[in-house]
Protein backbone atom coordinates (compact mmCIF):
# COMPACT_ATOMS: atom_id res chain seq x y z
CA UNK A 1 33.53 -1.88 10.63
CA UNK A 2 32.69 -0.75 14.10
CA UNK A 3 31.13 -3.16 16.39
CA UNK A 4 28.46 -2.22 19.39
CA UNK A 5 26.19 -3.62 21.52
CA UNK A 6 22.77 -2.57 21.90
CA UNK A 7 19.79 -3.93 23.80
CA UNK A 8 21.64 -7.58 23.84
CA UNK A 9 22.34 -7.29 19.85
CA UNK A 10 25.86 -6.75 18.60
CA UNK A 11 25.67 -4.19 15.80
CA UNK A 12 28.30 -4.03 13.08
CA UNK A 13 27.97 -0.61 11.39
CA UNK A 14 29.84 0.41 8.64
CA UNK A 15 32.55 3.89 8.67
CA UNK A 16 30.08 6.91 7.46
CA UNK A 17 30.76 7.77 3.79
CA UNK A 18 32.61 11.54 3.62
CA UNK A 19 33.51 14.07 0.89
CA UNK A 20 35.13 12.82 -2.22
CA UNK A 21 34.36 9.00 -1.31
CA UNK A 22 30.96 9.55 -0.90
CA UNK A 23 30.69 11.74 -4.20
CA UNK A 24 32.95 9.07 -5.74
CA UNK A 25 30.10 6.39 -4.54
CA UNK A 26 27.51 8.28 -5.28
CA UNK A 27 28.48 8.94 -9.21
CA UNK A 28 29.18 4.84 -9.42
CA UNK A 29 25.77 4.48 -7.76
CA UNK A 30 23.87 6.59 -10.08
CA UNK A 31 25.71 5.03 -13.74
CA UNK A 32 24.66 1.86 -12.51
CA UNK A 33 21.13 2.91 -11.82
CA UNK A 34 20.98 5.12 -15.01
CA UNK A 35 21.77 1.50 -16.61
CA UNK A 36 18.55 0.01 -15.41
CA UNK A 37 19.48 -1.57 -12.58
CA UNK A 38 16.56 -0.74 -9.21
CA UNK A 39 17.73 0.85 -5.97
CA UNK A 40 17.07 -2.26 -4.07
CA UNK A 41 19.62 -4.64 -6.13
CA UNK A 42 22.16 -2.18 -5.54
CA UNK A 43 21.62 -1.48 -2.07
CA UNK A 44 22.30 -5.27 -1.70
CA UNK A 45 24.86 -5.33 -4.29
CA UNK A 46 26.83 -2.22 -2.22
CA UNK A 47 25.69 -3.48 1.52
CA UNK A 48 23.73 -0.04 2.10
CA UNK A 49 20.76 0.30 3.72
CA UNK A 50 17.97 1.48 0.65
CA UNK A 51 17.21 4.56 2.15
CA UNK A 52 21.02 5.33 2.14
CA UNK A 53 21.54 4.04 -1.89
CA UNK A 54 18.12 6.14 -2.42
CA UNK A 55 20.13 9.45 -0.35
CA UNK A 56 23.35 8.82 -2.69
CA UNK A 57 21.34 8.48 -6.08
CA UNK A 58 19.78 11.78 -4.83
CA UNK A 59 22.80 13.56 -4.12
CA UNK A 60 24.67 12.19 -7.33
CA UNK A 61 21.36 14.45 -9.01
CA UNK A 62 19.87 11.47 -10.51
CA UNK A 63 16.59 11.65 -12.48
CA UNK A 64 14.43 8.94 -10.04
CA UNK A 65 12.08 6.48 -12.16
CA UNK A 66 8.65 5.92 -11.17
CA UNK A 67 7.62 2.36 -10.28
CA UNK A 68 6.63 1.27 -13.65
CA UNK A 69 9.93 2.13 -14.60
CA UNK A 70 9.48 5.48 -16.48
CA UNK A 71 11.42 8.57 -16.36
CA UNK A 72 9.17 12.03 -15.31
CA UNK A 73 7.32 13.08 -18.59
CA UNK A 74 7.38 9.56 -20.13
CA UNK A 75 3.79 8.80 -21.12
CA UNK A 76 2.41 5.33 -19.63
CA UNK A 77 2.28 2.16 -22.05
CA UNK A 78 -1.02 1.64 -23.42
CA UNK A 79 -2.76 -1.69 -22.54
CA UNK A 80 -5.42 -3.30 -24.52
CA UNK A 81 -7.71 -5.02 -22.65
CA UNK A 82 -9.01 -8.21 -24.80
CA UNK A 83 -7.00 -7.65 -27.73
């Protein structure tokens, strides 16, 4: 970790992920994700930022589910209202 100070804040920032450690991140990244688990839970799991789990899923060429949780093409659930 590299350590600055900005503004009167000391920053920690991580080493920038490169070539085949960032691929090699990425592809873990994306089986977890492809196993159900969200973006946010493995940001936090991996300390990453979530646009910077979202960037790795994305350049691992994972298929992104919507917020409901489907895959593109999946049809919605039908809900029955008073059943």
């Amino acid at each position: 970790m590299t350590t600055a100070v900005r503004h009167g804040f000391k920053l920690e920032y991580r080493p920038r992920l490169q070539g085949a450690e960032r691929r090699r991140v990425a592809k873990r990244l994306r089986r977890q994700y492809e196993k159900g688990r969200s973006v946010r839970n493995l940001a936090e799991e991996a300390g990453y930022s979530y646009g910077t789990t979202h960037a790795l899923l994305q350049e691992a060429g994972t298929v992104m589910r919507d917020r409901q949780g489907r895959l593109p093409g999946e049809a919605p659930a039908i809900v029955r209202m008073g059943a």
